[in-house]
PDB file of N, CA and C in Angstrom:
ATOM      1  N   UNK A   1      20.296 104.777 -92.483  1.00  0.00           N
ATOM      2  CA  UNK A   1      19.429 104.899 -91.331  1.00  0.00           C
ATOM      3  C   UNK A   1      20.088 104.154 -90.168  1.00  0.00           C
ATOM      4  N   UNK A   2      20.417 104.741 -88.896  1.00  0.00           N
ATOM      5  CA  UNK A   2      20.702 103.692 -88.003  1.00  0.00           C
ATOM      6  C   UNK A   2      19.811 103.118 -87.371  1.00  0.00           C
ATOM      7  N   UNK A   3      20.137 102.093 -86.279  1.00  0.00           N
ATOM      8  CA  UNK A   3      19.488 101.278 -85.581  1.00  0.00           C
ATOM      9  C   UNK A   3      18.408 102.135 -84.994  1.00  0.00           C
ATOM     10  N   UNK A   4      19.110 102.961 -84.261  1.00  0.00           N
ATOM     11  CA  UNK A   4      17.869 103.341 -83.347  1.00  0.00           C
ATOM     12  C   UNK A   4      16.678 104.428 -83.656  1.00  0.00           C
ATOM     13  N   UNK A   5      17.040 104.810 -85.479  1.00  0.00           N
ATOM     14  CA  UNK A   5      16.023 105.543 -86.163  1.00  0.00           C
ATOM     15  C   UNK A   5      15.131 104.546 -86.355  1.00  0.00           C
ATOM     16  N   UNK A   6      15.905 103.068 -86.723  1.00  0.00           N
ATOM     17  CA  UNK A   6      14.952 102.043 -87.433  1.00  0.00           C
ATOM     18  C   UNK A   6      14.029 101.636 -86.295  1.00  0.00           C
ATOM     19  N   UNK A   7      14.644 101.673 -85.152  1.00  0.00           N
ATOM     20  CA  UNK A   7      13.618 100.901 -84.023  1.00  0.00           C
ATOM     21  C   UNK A   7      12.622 101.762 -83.580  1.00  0.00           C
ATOM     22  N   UNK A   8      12.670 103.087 -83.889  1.00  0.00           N
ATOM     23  CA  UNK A   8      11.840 104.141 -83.576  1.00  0.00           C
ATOM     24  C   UNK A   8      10.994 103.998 -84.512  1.00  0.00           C
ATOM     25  N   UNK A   9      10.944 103.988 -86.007  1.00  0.00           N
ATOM     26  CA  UNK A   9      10.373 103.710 -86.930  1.00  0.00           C
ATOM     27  C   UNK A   9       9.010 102.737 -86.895  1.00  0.00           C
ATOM     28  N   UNK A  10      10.471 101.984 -86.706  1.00  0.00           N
ATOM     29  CA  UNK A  10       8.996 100.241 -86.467  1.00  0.00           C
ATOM     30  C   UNK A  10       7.923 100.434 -85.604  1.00  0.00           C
ATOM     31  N   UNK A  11       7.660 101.558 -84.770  1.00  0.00           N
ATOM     32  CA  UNK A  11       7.041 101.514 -84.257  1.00  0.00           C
ATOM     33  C   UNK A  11       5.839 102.543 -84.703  1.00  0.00           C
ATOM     34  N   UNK A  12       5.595 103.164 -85.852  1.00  0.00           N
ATOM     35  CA  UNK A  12       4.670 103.944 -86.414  1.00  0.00           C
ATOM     36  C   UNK A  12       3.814 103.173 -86.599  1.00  0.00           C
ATOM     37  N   UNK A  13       2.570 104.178 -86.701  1.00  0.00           N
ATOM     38  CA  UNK A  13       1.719 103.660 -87.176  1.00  0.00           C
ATOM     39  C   UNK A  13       0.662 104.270 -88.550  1.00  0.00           C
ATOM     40  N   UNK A  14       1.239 103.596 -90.009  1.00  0.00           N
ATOM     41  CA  UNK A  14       0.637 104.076 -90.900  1.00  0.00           C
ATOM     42  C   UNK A  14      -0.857 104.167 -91.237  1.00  0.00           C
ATOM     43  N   UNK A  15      -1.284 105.664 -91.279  1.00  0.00           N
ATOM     44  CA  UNK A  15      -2.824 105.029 -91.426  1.00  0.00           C
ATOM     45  C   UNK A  15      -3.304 105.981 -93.214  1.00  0.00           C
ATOM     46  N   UNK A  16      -3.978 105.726 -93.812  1.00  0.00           N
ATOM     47  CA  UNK A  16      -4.305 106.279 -95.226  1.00  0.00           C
ATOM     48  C   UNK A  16      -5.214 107.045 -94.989  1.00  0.00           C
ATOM     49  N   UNK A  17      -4.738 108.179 -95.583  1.00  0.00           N
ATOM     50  CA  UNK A  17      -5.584 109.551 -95.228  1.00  0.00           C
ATOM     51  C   UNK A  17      -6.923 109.866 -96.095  1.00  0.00           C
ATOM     52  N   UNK A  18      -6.981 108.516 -96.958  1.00  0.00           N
ATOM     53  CA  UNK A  18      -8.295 108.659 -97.592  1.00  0.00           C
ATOM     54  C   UNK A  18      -8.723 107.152 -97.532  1.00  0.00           C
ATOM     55  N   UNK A  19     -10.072 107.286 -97.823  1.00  0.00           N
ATOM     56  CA  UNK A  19     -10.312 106.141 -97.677  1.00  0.00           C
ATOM     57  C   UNK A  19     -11.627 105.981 -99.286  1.00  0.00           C
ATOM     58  N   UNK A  20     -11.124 106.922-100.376  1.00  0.00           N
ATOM     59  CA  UNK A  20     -11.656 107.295-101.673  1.00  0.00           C
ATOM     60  C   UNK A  20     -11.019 105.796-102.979  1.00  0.00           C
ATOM     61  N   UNK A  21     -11.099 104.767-102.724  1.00  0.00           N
ATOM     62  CA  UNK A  21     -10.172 103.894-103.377  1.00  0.00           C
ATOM     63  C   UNK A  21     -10.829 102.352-103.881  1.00  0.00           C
ATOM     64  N   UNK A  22     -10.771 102.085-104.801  1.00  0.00           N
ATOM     65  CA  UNK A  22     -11.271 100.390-105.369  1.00  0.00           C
ATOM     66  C   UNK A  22     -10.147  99.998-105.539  1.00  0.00           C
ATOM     67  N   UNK A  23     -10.409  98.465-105.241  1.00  0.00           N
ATOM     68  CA  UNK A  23      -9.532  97.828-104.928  1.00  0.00           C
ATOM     69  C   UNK A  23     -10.074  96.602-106.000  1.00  0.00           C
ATOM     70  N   UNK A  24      -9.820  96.602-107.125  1.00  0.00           N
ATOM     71  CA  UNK A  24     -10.041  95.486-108.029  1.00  0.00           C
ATOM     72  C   UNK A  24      -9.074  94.509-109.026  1.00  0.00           C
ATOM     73  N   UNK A  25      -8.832  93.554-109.717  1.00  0.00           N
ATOM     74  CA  UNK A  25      -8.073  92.633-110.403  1.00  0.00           C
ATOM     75  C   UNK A  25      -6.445  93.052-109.464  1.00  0.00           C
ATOM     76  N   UNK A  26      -6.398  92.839-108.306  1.00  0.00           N
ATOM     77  CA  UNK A  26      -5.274  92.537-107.959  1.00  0.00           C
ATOM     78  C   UNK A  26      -4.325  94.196-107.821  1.00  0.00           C
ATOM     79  N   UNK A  27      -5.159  95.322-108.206  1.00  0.00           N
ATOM     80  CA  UNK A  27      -4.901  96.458-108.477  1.00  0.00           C
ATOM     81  C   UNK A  27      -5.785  97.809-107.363  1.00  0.00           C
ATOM     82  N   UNK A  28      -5.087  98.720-106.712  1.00  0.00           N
ATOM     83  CA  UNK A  28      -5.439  99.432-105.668  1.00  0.00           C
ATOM     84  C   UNK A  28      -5.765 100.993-106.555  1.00  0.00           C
ATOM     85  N   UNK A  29      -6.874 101.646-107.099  1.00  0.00           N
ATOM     86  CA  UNK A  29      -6.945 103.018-107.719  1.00  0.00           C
ATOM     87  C   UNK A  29      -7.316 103.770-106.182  1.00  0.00           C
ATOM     88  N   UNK A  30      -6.465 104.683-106.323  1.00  0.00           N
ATOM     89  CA  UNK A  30      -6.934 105.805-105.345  1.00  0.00           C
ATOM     90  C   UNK A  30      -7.352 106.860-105.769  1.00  0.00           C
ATOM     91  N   UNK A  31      -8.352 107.474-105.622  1.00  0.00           N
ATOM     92  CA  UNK A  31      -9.339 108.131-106.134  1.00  0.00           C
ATOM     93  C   UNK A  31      -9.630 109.806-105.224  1.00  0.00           C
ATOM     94  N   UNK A  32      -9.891 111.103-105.617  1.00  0.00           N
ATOM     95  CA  UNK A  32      -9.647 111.849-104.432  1.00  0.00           C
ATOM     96  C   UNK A  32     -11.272 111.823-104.240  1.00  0.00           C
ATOM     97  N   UNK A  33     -11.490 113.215-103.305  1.00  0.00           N
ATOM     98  CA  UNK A  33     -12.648 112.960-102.863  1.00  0.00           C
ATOM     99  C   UNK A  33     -14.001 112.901-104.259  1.00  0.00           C
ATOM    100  N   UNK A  34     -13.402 113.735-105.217  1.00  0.00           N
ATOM    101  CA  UNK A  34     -14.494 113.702-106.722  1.00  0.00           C
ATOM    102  C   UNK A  34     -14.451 112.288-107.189  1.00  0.00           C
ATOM    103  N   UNK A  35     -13.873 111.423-106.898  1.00  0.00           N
ATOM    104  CA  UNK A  35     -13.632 110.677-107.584  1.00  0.00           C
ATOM    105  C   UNK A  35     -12.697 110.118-109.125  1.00  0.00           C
ATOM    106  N   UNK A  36     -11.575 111.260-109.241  1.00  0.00           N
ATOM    107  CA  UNK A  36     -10.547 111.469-110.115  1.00  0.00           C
ATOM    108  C   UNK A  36      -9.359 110.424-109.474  1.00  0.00           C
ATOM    109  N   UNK A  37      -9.427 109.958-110.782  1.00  0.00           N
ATOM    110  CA  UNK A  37      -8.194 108.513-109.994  1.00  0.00           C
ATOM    111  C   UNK A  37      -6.800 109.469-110.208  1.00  0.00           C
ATOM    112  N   UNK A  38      -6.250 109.513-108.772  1.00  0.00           N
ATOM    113  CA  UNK A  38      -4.784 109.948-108.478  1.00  0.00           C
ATOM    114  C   UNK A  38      -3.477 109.099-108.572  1.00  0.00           C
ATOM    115  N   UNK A  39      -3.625 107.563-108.239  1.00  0.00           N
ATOM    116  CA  UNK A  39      -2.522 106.663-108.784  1.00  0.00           C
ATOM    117  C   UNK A  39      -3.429 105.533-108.447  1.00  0.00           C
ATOM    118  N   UNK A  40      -1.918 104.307-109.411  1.00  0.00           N
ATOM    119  CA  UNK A  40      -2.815 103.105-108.975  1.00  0.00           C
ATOM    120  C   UNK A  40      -1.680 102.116-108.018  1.00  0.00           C
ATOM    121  N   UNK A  41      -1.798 101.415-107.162  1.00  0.00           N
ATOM    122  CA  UNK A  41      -0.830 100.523-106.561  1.00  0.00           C
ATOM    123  C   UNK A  41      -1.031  99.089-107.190  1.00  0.00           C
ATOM    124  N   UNK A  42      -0.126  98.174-107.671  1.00  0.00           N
ATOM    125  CA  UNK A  42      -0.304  96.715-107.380  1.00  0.00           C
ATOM    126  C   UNK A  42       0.324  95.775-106.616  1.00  0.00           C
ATOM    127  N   UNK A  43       0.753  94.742-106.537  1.00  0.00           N
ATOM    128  CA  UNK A  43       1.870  93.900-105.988  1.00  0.00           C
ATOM    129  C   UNK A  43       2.130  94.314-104.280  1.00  0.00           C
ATOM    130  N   UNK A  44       3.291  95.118-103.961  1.00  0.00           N
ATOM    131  CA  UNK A  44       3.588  95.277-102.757  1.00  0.00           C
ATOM    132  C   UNK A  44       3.094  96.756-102.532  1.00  0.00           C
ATOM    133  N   UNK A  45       3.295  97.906-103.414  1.00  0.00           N
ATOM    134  CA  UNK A  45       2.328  98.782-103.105  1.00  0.00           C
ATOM    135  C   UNK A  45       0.687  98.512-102.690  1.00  0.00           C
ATOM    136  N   UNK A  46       0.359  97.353-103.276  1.00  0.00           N
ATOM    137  CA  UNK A  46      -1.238  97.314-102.733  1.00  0.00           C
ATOM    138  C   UNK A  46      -1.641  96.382-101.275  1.00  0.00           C
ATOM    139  N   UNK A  47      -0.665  95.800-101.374  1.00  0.00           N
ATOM    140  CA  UNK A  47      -0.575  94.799-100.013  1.00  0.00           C
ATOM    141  C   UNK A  47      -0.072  96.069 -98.706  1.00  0.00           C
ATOM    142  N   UNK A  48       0.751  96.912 -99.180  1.00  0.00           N
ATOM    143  CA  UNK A  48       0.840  97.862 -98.135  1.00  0.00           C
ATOM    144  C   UNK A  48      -0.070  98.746 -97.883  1.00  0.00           C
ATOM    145  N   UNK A  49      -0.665  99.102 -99.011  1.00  0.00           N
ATOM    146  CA  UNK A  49      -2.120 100.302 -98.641  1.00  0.00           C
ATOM    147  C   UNK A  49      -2.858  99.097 -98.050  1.00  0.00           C
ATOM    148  N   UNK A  50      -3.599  98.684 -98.153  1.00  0.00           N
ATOM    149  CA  UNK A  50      -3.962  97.648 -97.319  1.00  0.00           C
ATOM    150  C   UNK A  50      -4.384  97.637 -95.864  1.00  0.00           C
ATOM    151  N   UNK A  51      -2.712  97.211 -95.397  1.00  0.00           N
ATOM    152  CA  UNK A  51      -2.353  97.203 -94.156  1.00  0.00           C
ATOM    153  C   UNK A  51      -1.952  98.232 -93.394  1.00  0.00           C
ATOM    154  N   UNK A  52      -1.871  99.808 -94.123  1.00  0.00           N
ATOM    155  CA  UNK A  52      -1.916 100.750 -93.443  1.00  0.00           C
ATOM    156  C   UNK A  52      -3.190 101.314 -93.248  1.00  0.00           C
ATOM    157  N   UNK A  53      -3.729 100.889 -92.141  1.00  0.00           N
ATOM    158  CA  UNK A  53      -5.404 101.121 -91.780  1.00  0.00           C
ATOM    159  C   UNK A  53      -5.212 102.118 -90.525  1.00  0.00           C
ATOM    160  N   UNK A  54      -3.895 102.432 -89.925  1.00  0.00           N
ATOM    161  CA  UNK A  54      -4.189 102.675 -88.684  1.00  0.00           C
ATOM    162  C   UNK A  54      -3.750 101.698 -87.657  1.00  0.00           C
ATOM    163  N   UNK A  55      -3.897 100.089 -88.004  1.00  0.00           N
ATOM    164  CA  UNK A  55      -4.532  99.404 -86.833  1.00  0.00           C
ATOM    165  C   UNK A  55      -2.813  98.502 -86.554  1.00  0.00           C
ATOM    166  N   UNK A  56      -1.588  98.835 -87.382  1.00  0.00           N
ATOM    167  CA  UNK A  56      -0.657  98.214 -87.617  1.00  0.00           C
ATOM    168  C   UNK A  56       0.331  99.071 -87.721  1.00  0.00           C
ATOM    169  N   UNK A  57       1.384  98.517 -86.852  1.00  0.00           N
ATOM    170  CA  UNK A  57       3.063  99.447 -86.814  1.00  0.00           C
ATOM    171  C   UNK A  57       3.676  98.770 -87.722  1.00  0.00           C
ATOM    172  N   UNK A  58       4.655  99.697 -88.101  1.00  0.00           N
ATOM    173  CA  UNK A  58       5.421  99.290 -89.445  1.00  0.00           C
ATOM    174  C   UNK A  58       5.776  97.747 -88.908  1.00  0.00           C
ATOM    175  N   UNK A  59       6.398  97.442 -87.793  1.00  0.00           N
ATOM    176  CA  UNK A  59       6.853  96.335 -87.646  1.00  0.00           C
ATOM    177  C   UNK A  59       5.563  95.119 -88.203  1.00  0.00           C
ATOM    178  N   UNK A  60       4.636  95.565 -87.517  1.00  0.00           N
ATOM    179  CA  UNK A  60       3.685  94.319 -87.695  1.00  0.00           C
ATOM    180  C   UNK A  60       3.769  93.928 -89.378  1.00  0.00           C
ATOM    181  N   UNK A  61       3.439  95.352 -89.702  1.00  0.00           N
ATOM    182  CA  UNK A  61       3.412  95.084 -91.214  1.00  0.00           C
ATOM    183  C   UNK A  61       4.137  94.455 -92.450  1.00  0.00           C
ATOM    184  N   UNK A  62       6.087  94.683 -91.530  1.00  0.00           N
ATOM    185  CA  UNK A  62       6.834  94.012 -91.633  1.00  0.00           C
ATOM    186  C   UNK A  62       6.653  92.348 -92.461  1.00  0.00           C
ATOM    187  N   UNK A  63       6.189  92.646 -90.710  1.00  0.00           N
ATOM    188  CA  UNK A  63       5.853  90.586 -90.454  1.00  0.00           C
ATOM    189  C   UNK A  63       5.152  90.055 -91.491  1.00  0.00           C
ATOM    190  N   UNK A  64       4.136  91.059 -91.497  1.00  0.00           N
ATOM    191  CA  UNK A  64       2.954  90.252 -92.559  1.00  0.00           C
ATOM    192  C   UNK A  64       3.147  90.193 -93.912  1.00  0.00           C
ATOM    193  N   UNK A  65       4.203  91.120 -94.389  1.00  0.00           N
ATOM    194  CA  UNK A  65       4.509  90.869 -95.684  1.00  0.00           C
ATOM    195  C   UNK A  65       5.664  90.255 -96.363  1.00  0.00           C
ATOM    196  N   UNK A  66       6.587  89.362 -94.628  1.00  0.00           N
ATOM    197  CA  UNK A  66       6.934  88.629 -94.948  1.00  0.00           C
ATOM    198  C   UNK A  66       6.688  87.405 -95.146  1.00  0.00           C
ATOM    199  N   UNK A  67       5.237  87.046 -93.841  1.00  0.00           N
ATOM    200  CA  UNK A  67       4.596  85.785 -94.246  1.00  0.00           C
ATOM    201  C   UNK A  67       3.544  85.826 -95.851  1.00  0.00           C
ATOM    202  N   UNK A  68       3.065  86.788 -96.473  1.00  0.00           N
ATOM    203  CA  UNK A  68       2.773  87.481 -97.761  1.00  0.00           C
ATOM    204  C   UNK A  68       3.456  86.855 -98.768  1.00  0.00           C
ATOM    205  N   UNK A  69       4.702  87.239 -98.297  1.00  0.00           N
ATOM    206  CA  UNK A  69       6.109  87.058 -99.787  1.00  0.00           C
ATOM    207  C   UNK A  69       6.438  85.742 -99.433  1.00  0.00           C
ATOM    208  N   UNK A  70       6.730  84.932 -98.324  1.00  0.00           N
ATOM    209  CA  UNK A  70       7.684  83.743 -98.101  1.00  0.00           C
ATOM    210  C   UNK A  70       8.670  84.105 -98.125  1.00  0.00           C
ATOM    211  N   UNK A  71       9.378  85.226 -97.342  1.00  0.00           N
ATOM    212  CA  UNK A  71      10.421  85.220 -97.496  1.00  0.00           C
ATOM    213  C   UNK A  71      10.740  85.620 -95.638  1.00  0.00           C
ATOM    214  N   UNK A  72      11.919  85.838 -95.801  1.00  0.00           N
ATOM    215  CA  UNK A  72      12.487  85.918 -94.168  1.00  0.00           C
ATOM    216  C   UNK A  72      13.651  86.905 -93.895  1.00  0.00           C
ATOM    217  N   UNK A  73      13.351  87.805 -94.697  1.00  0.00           N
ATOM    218  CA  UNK A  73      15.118  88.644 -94.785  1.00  0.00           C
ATOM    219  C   UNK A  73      14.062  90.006 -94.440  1.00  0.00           C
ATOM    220  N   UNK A  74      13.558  89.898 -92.651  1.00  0.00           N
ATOM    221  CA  UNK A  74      12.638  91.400 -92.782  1.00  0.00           C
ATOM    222  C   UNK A  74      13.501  92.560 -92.538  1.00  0.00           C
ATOM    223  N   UNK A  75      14.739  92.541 -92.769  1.00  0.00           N
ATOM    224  CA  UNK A  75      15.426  93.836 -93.038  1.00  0.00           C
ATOM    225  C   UNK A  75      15.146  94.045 -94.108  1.00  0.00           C
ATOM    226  N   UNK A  76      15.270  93.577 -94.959  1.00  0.00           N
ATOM    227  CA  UNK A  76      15.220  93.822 -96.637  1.00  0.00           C
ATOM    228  C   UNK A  76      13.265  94.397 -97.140  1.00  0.00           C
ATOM    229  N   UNK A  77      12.592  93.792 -96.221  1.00  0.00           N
ATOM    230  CA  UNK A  77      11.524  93.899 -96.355  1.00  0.00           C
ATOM    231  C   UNK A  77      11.056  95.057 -95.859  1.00  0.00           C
ATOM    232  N   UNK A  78      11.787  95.493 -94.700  1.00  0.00           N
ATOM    233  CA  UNK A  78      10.832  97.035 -93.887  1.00  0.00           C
ATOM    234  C   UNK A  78      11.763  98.418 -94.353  1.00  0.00           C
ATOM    235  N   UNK A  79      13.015  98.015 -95.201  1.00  0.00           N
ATOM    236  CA  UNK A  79      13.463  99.005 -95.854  1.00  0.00           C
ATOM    237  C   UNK A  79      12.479  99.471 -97.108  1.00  0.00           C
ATOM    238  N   UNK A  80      12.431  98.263 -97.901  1.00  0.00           N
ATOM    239  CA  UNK A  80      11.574  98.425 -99.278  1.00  0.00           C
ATOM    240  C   UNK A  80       9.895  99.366 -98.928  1.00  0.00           C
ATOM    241  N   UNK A  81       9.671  98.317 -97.309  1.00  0.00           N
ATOM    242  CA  UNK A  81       7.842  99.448 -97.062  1.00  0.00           C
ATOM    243  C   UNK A  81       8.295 100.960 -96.704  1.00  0.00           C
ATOM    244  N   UNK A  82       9.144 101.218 -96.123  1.00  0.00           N
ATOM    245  CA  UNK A  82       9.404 102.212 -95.736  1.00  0.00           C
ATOM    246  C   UNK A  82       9.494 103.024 -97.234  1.00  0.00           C
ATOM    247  N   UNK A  83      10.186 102.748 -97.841  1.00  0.00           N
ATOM    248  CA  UNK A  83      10.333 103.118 -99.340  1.00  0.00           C
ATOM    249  C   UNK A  83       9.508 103.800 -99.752  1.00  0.00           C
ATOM    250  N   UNK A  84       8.448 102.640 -99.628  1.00  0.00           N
ATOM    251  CA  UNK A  84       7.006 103.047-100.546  1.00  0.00           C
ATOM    252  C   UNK A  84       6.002 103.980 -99.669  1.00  0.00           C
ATOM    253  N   UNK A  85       6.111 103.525 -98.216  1.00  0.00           N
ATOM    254  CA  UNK A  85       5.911 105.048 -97.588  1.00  0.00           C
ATOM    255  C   UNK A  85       5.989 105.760 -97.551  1.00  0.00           C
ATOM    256  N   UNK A  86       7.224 106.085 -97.456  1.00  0.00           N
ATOM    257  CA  UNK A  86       7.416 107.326 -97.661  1.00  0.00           C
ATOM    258  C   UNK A  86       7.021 108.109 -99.125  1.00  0.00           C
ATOM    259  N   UNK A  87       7.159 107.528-100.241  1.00  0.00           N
ATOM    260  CA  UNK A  87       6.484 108.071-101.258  1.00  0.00           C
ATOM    261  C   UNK A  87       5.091 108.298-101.116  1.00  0.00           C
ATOM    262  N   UNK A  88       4.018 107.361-100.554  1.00  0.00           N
ATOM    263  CA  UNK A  88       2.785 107.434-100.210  1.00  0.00           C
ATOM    264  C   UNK A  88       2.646 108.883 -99.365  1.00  0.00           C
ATOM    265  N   UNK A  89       3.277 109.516 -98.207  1.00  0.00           N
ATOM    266  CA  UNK A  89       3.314 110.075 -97.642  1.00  0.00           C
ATOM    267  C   UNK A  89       3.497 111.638 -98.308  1.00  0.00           C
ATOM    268  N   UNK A  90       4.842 111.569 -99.015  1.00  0.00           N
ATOM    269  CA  UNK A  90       4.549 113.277-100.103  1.00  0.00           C
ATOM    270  C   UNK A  90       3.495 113.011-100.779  1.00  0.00           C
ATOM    271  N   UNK A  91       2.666 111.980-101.511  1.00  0.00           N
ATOM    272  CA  UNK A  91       1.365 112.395-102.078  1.00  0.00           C
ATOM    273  C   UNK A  91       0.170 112.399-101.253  1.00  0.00           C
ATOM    274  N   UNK A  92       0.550 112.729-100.116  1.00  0.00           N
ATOM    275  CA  UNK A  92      -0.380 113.142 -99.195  1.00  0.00           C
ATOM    276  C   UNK A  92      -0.967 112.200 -99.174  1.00  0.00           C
ATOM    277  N   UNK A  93      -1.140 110.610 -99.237  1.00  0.00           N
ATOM    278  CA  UNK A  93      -1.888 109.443 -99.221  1.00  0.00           C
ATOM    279  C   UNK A  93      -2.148 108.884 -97.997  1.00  0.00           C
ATOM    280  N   UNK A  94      -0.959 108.637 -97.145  1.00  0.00           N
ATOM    281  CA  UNK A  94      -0.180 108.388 -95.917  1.00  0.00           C
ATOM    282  C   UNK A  94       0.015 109.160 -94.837  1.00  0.00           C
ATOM    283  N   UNK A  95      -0.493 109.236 -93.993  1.00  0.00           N
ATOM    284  CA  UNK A  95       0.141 109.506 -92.571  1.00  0.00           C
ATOM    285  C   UNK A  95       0.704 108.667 -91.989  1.00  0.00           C
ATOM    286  N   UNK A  96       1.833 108.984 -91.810  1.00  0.00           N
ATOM    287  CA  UNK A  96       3.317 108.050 -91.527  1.00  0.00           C
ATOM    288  C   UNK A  96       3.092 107.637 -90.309  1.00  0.00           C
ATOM    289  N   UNK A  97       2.637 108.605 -89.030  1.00  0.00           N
ATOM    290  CA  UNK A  97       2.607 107.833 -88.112  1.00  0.00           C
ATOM    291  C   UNK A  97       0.950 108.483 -87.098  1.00  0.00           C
ATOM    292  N   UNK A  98       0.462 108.081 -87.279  1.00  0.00           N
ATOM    293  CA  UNK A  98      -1.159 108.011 -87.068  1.00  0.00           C
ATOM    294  C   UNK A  98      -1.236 107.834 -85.496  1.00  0.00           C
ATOM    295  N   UNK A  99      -2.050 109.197 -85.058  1.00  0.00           N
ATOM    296  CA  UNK A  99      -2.254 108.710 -84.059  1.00  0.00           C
ATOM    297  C   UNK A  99      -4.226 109.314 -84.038  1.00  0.00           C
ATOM    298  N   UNK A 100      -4.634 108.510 -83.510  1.00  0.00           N
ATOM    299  CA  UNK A 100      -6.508 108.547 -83.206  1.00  0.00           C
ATOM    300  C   UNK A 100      -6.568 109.820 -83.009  1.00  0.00           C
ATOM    301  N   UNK A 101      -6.039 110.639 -81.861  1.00  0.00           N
ATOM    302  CA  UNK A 101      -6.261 111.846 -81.136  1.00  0.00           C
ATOM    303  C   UNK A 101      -5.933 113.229 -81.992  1.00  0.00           C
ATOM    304  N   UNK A 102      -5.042 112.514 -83.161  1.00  0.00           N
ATOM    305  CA  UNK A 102      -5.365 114.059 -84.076  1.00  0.00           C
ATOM    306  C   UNK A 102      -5.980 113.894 -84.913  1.00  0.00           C
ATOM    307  N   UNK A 103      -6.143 113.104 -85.597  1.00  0.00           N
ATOM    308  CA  UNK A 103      -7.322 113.222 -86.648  1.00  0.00           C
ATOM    309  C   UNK A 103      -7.857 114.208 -87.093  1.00  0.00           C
TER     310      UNK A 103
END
């Protein structure tokens, strides 16, 4: 990816296209609209569903899951969300970059 895909990037805004999901023992089930559990997230998958509400660009999200982890290497960190985004995104979970007006 180069720079200026990545800086374009950081600036999405992920929002979760359902909002069908429990969030219990440290563990994220997403559920469709019947209520049939479709996957489950934990660890950094669930800290990222989370924070993709809409209300946060990848960058922010970045940030927060580096103050999250304790760690400080947020290259290493917005490659890995992107990662899991993008997987979120073919299971139709994710809208990668959210904007209010289409909905």
């Amino acid at each position: 990816m180069t720079r200026q895909t990545t800086t374009l990037i950081s600036k999405y805004i992920p929002c979760r296209s359902t909002e069908h999901y429990l969030d219990y023992d440290g563990e994220i089930e997403v559920a469709s609209g019947t209520g049939v559990a479709l996957f489950r997230l934990k660890g950094l998958g669930r800290a990222i569903w989370l924070l993709s509400d809409g209300g946060h660009t990848i960058c922010e999200i970045t940030t927060q899951l580096c103050k999250q982890l304790g760690v400080d290497n947020k290259t290493a960190v917005q490659k890995e969300l992107i990662t899991i985004l993008s997987a979120l995104v073919k299971k139709s979970a994710i809208v990668a970059n959210w904007n209010p007006l289409h909905k």
